[in-house]
N, C-alpha and C. Protein backbone atom coordinates (compact mmCIF):
# COMPACT_ATOMS: atom_id res chain seq x y z
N UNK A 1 86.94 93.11 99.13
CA UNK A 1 86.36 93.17 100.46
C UNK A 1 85.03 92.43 100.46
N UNK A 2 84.74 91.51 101.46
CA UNK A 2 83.57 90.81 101.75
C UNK A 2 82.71 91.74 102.99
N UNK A 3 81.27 91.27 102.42
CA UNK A 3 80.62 92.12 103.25
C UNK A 3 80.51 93.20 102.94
N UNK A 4 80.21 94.42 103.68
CA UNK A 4 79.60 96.01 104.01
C UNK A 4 81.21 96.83 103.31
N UNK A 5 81.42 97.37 102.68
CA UNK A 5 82.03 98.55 103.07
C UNK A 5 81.80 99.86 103.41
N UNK A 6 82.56 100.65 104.23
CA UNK A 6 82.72 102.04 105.06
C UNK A 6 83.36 103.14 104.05
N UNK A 7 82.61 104.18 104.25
CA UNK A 7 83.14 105.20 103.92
C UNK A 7 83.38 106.30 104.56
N UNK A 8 83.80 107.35 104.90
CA UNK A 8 84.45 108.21 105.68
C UNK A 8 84.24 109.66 105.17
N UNK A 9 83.83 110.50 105.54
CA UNK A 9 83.74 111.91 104.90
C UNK A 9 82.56 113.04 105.93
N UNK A 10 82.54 114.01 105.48
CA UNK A 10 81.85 115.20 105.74
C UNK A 10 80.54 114.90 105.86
N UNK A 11 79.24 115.23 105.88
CA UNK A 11 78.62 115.00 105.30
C UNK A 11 77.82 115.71 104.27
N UNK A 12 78.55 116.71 103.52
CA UNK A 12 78.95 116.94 102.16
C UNK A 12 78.88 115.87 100.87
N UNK A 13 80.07 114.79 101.78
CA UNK A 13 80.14 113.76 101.08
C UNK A 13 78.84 112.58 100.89
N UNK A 14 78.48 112.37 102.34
CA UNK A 14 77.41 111.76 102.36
C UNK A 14 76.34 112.19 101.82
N UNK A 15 75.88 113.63 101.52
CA UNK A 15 74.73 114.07 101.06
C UNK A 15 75.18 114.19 99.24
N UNK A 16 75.96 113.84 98.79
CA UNK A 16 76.75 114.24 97.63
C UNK A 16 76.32 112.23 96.95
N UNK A 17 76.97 111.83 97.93
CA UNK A 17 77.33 110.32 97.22
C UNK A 17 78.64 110.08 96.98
N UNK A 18 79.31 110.65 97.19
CA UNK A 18 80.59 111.29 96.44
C UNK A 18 81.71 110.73 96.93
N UNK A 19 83.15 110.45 97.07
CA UNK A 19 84.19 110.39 98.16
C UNK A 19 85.17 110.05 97.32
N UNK A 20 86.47 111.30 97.80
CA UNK A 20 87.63 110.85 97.16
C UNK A 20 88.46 109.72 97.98
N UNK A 21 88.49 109.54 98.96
CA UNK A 21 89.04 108.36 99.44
C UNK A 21 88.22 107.54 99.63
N UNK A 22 89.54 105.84 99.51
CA UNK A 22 88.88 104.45 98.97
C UNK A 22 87.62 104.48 100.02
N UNK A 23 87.17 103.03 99.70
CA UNK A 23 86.40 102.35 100.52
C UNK A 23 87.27 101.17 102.05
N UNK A 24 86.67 101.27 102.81
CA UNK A 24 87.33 100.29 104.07
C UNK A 24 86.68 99.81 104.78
N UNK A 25 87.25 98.79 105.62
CA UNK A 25 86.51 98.01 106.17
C UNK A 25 86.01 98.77 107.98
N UNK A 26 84.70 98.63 108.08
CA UNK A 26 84.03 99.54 109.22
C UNK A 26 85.09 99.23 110.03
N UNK A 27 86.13 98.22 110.54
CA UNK A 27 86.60 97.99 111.79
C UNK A 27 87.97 99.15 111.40
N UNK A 28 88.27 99.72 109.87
CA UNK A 28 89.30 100.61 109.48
C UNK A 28 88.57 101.77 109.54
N UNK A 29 87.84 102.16 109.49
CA UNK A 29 86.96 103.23 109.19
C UNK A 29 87.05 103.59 110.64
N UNK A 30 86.83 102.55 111.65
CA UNK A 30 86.77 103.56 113.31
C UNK A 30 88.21 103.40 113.68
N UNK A 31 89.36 102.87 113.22
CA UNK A 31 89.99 102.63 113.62
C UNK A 31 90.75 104.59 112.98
N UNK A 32 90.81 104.48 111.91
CA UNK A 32 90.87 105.83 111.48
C UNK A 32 90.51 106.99 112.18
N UNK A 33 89.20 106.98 112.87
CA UNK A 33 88.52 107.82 113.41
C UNK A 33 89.53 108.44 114.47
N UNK A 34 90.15 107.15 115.20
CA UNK A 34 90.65 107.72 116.57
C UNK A 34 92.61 107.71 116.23
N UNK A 35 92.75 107.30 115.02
CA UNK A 35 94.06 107.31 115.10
C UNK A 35 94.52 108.51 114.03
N UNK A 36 93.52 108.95 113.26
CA UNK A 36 93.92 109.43 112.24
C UNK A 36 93.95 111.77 113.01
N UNK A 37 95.14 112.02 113.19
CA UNK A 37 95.39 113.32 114.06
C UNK A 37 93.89 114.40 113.50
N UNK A 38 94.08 114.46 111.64
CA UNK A 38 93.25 115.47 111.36
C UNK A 38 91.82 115.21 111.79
N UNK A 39 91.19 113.70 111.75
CA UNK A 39 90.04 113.52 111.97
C UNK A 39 89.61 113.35 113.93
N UNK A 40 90.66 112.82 114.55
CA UNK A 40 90.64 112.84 115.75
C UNK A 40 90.21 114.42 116.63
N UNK A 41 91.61 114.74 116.60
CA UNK A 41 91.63 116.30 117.34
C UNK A 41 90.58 117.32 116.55
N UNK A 42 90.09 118.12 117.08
CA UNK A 42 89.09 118.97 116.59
C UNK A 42 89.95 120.29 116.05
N UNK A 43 90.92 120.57 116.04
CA UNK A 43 91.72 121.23 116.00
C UNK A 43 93.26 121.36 115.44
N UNK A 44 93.03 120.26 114.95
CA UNK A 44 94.05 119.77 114.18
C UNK A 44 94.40 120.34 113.36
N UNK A 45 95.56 120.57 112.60
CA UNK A 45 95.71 121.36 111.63
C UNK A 45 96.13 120.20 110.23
N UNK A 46 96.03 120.91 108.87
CA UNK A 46 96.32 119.96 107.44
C UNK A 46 97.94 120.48 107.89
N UNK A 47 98.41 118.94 106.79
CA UNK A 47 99.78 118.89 106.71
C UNK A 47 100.02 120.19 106.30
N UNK A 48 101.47 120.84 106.17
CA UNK A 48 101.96 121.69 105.57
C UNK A 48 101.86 121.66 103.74
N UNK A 49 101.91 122.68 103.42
CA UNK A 49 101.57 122.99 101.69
C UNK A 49 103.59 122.21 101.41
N UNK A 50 104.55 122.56 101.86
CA UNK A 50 105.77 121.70 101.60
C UNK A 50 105.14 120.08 102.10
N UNK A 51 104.88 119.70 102.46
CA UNK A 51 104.64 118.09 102.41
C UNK A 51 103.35 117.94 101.54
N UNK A 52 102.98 118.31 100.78
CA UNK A 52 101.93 118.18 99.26
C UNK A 52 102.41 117.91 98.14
N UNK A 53 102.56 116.98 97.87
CA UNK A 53 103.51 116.49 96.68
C UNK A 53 102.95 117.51 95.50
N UNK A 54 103.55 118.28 94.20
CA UNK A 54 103.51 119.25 93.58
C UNK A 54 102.61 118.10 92.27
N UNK A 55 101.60 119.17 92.21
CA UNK A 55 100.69 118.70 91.14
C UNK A 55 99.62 118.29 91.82
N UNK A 56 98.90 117.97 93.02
CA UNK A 56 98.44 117.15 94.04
C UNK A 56 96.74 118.11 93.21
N UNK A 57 95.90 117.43 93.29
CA UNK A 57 94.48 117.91 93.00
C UNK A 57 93.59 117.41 93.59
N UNK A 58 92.01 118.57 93.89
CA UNK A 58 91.18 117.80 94.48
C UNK A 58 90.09 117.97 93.20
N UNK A 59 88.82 117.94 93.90
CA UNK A 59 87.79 118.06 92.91
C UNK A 59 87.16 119.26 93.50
N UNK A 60 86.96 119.56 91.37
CA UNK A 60 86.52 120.61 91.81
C UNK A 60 85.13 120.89 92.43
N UNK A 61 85.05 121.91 93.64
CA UNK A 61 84.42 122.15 94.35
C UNK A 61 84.58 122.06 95.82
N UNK A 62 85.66 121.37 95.73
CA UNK A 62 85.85 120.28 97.28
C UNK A 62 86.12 121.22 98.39
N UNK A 63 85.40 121.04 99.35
CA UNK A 63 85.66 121.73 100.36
C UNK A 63 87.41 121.39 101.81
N UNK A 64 87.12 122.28 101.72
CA UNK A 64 89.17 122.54 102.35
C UNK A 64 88.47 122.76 103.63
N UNK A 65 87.45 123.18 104.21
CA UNK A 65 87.11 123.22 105.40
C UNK A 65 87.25 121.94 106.38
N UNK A 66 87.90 121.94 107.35
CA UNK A 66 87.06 120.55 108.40
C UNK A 66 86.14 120.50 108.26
N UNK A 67 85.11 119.61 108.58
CA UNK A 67 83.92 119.31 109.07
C UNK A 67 83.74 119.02 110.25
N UNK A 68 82.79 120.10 110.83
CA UNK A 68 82.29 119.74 112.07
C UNK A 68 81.38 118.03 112.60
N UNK A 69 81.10 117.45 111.83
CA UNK A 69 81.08 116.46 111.96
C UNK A 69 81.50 115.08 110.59
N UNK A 70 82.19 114.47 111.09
CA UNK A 70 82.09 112.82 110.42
C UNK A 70 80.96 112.24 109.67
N UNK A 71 80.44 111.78 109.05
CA UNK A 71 79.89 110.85 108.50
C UNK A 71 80.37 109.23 107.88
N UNK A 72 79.97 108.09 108.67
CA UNK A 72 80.36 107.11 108.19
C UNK A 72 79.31 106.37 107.63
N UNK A 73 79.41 105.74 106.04
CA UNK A 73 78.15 105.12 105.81
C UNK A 73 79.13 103.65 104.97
N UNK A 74 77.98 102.87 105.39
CA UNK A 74 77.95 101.62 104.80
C UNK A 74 77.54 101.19 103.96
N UNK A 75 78.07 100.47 102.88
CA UNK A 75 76.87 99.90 102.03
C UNK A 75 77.66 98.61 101.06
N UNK A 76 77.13 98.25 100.16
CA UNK A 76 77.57 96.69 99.83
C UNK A 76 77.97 96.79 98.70
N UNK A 77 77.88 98.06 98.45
CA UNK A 77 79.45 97.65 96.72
C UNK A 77 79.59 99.80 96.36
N UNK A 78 80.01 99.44 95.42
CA UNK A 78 80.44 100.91 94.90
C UNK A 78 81.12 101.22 93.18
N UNK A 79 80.58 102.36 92.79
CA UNK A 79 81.12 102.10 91.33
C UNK A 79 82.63 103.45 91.80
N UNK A 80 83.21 103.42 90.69
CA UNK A 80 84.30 104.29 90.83
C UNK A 80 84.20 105.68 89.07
N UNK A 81 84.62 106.38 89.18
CA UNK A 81 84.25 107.33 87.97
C UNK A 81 85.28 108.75 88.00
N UNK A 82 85.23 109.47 87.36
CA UNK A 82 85.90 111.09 87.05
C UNK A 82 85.19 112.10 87.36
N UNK A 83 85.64 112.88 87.84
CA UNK A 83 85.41 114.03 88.23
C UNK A 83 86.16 115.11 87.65
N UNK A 84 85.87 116.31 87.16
CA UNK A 84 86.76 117.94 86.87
C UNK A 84 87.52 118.04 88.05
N UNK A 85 88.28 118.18 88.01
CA UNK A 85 89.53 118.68 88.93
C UNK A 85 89.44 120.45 89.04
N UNK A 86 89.76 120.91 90.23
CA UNK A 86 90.36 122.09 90.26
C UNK A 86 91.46 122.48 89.34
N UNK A 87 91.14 123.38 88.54
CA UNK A 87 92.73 123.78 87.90
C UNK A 87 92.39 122.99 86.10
N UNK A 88 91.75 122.00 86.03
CA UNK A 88 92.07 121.57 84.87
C UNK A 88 91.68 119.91 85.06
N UNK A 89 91.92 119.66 84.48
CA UNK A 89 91.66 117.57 84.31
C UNK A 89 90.50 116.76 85.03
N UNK A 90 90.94 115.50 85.63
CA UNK A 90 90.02 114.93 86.02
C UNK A 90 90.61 113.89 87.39
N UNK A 91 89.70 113.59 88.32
CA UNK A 91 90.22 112.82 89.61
C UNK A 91 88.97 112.07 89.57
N UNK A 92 90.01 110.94 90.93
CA UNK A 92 88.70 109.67 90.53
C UNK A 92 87.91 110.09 91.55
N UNK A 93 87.24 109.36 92.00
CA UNK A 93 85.95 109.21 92.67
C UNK A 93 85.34 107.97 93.17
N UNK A 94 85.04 107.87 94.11
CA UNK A 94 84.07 106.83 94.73
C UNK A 94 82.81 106.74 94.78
N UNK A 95 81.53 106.05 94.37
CA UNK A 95 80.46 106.23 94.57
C UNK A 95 79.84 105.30 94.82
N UNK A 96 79.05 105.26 96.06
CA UNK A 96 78.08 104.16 97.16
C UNK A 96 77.93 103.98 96.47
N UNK A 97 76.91 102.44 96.51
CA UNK A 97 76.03 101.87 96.33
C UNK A 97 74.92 102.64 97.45
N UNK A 98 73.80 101.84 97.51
CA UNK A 98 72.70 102.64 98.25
C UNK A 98 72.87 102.08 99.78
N UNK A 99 72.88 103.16 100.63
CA UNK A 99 73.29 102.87 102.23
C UNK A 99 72.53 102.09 103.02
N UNK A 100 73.71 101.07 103.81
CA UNK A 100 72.59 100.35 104.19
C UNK A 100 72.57 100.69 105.96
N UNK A 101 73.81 101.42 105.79
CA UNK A 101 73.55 102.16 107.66
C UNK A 101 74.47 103.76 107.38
N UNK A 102 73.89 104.28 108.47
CA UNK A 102 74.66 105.34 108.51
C UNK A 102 75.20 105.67 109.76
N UNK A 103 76.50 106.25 110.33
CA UNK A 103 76.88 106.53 111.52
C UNK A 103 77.66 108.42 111.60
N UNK A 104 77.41 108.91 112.74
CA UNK A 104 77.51 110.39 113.02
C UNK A 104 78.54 110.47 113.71
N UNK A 105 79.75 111.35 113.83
CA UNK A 105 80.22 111.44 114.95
C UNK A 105 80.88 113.37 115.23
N UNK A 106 80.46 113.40 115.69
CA UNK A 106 81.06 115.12 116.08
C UNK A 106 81.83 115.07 117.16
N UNK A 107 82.33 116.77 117.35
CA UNK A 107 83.09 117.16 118.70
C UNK A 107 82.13 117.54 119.52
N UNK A 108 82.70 117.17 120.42
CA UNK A 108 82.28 117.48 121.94
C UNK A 108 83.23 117.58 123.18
N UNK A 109 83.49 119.07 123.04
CA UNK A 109 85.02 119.43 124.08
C UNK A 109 86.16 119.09 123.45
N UNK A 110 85.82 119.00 122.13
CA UNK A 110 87.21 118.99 121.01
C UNK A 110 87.34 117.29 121.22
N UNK A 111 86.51 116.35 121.31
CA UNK A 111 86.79 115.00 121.46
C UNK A 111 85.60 114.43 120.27
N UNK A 112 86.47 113.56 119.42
CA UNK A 112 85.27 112.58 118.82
C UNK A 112 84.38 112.12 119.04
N UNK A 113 83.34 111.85 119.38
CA UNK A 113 82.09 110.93 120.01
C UNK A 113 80.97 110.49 118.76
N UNK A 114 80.54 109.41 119.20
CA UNK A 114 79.52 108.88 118.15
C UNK A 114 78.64 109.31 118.67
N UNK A 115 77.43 110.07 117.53
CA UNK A 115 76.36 110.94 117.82
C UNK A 115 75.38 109.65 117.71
N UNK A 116 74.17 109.25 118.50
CA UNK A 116 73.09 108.60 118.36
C UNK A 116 71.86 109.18 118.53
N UNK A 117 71.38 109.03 117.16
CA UNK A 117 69.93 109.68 117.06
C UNK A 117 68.72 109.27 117.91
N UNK A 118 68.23 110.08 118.64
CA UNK A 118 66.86 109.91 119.65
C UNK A 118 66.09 109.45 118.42
């Protein structure tokens, strides 16, 4: 990828550095936002535990909660690394480089909106 990449998460993630999913390009990153059901609807529910492929792991610690809000941040490269897994082993990981923007978006009436800071 040329240019900025996007990352997508809680801001858990953002305050962490952290992210188990890849990196994408900002025009995938909003495009996600509004197409993707769990991150769209405020209310959405996770797939079913039968559509979880068996063995499936997060990291440990990872929060299973929604997040009340999105965090999208940008930045111009990223290293990749291991993490302890729940249960045993290890999962990969994504980690910024240092941000060079950041973007907010929460619910409002159960609808996505980009938050802009006064």
């Amino acid at each position: 990828m040329s240019g900025h990449v996007a990352f997508l998460g809680g801001p858990g993630s953002a305050e962490a550095g952290g992210y188990t999913d890849p990196p994408m390009h900002e025009a995938c990153a909003e495009a996600a936002l509004t197409l993707c059901p769990h991150i769209a609807r405020q209310h959405a529910r996770r797939a079913s535990e039968r559509r979880v492929p068996e063995g499936t792991t997060v990291p440990a610690g990872f929060a299973e909660a929604k997040p009340e809000e999105w965090v999208m941040v940008l930045t111009a490269g990223y290293r990749t690394g291991l993490v302890p897994a729940e249960g045993g082993g290890v999962v990969p990981i994504f980690l910024p480089a240092e941000y060079v923007r950041k973007r907010r978006f929460g619910y409002e009436g159960g609808v996505l909106v980009e938050r802009v800071d006064s």
